[in-house]
C-alpha atoms as a PDB file:
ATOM      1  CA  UNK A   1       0.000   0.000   0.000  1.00  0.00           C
ATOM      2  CA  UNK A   2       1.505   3.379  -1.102  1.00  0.00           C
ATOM      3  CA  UNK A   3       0.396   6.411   1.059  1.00  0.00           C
ATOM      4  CA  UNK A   4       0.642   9.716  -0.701  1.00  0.00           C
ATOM      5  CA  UNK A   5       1.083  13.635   0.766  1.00  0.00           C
ATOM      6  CA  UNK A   6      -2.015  15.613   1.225  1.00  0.00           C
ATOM      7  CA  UNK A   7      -1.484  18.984  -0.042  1.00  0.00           C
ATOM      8  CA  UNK A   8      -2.316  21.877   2.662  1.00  0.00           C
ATOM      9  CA  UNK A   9      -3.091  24.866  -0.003  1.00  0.00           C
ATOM     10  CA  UNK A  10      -6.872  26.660   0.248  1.00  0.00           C
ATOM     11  CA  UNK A  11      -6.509  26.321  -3.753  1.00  0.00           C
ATOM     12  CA  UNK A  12      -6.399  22.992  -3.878  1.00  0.00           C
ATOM     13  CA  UNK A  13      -9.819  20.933  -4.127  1.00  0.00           C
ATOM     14  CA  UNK A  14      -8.877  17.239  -3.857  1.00  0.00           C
ATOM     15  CA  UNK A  15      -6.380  17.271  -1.479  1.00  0.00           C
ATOM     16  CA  UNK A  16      -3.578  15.481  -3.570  1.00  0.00           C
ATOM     17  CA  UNK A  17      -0.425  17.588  -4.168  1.00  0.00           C
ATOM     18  CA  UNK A  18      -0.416  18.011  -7.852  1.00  0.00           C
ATOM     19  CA  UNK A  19      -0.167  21.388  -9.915  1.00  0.00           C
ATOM     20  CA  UNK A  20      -4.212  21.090 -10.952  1.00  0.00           C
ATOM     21  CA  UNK A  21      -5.134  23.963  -9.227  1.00  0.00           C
ATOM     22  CA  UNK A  22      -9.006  25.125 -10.645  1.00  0.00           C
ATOM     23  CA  UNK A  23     -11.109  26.381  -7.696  1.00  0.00           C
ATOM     24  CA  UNK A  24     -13.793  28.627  -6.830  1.00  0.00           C
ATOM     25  CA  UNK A  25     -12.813  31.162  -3.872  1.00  0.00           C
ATOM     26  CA  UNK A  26     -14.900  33.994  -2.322  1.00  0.00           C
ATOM     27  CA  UNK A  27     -11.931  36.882  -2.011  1.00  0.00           C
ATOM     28  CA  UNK A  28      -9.369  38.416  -4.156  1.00  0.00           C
ATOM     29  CA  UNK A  29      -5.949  36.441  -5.077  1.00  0.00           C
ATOM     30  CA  UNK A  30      -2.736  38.290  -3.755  1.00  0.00           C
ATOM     31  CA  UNK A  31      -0.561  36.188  -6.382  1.00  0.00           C
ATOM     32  CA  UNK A  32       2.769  37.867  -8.630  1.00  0.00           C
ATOM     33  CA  UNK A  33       1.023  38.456 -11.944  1.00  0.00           C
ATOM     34  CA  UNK A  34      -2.655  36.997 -11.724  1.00  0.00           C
ATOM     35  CA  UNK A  35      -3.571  37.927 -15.065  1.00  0.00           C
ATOM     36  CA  UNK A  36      -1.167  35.234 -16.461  1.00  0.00           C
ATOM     37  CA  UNK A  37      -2.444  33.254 -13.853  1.00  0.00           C
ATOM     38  CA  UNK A  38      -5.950  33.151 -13.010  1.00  0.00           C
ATOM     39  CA  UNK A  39      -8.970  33.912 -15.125  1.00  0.00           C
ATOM     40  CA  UNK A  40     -11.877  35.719 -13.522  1.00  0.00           C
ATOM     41  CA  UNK A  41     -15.243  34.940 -14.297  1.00  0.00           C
ATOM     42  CA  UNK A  42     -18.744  36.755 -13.155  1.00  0.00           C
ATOM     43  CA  UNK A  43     -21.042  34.480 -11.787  1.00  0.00           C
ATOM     44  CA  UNK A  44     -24.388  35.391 -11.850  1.00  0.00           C
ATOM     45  CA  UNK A  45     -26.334  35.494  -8.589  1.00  0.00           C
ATOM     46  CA  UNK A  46     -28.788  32.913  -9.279  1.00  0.00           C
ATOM     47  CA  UNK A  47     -27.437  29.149  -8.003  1.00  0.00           C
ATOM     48  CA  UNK A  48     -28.746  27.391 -11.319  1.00  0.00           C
ATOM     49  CA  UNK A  49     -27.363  29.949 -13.806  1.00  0.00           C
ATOM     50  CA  UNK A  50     -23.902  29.847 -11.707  1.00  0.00           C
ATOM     51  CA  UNK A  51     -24.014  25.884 -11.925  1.00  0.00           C
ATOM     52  CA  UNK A  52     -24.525  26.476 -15.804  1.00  0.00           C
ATOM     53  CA  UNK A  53     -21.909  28.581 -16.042  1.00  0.00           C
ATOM     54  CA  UNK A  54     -19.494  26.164 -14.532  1.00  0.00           C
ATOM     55  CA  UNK A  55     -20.638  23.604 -16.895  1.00  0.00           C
ATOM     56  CA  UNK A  56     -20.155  25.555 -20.154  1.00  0.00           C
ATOM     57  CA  UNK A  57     -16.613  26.905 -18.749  1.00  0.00           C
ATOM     58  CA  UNK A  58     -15.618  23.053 -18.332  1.00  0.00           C
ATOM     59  CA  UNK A  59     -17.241  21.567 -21.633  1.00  0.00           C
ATOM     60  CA  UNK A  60     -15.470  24.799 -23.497  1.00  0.00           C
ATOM     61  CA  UNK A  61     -12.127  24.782 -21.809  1.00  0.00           C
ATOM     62  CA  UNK A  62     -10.962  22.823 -19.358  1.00  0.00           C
ATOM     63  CA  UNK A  63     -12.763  18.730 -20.142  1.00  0.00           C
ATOM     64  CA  UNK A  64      -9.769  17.745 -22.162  1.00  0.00           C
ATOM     65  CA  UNK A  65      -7.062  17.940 -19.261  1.00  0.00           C
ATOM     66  CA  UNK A  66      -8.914  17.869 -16.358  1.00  0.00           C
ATOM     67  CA  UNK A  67     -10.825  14.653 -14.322  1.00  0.00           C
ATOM     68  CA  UNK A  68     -14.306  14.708 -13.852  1.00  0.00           C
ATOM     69  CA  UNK A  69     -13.805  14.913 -10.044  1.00  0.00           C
ATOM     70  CA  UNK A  70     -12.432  17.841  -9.773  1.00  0.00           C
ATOM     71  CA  UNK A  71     -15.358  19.447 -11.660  1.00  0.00           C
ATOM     72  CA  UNK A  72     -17.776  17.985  -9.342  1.00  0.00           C
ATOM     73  CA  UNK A  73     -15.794  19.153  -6.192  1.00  0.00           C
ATOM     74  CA  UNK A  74     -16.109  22.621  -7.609  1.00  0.00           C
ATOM     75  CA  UNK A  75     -19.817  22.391  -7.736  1.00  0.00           C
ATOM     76  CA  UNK A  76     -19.688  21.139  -4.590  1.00  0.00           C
ATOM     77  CA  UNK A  77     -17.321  23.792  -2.880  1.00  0.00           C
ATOM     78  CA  UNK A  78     -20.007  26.783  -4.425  1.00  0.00           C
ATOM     79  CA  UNK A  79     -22.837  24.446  -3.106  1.00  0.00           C
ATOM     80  CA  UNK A  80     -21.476  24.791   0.682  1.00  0.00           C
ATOM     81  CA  UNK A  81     -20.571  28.607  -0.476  1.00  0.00           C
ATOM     82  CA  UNK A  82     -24.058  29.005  -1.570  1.00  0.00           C
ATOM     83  CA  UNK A  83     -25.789  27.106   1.843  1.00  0.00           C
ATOM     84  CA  UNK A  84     -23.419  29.306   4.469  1.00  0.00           C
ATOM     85  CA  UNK A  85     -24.454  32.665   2.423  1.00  0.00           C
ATOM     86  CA  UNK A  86     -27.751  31.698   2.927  1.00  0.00           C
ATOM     87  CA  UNK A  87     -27.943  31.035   6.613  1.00  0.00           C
ATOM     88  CA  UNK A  88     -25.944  34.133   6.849  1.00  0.00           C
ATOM     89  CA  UNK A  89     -28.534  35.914   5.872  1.00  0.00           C
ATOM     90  CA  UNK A  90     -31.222  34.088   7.524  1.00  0.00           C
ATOM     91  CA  UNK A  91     -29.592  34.705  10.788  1.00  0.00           C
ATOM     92  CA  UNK A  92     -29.174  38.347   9.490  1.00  0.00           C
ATOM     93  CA  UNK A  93     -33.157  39.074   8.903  1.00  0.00           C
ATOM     94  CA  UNK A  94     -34.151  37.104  11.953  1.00  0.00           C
ATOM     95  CA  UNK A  95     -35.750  39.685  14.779  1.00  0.00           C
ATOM     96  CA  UNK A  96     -33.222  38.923  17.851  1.00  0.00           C
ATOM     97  CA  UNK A  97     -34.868  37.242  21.167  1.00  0.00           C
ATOM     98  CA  UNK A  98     -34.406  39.016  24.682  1.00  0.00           C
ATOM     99  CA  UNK A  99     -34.732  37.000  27.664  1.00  0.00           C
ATOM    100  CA  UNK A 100     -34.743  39.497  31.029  1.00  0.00           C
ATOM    101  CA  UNK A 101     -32.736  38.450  33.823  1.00  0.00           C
END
């Protein structure tokens, strides 16, 4: 049985240390040069359309060198996005309780 390293980096979605680095984040990249690095892409705010997106930008660009896994763990990494943003602003619009002492 060979055991492998798991890599550490935020970028990284499947946890093996390889140089496949294609990831959805919520905050701007402080990287040397990210033009030549990262491509930015608008999502729109609606979950399906944003989930659409994703699909054309992988059938377009990236399905040739890229696993199906990884796609699937980026769809699931805006999902959890997606389901803390919402509770966020559940807790947000919710009238706050006060219990007197």
């Amino acid at each position: 049985m060979e055991t492998g390293f798991f890599c550490r980096s935020p970028y990284n979605v499947t946890s093996i240390c390889n140089r496949r680095y294609a990831t959805i984040v919520d905050h701007d990249e402080r990287t040397h040069m990210p033009k030549n690095w990262w491509e930015r892409v608008k999502f729109p705010r609606n979950y399906g359309k944003t989930l659409e997106t994703i699909d054309s930008i992988w059938q377009v660009k990236l399905d040739l060198y890229w696993p199906k896994l990884l796609q699937h763990k980026e769809k699931n990494r805006l999902t959890k996005m997606t389901q803390l943003r919402m509770r966020k602003l559940a807790l947000r619009t919710r009238e706050k309780q006060w219990s007197w002492i």
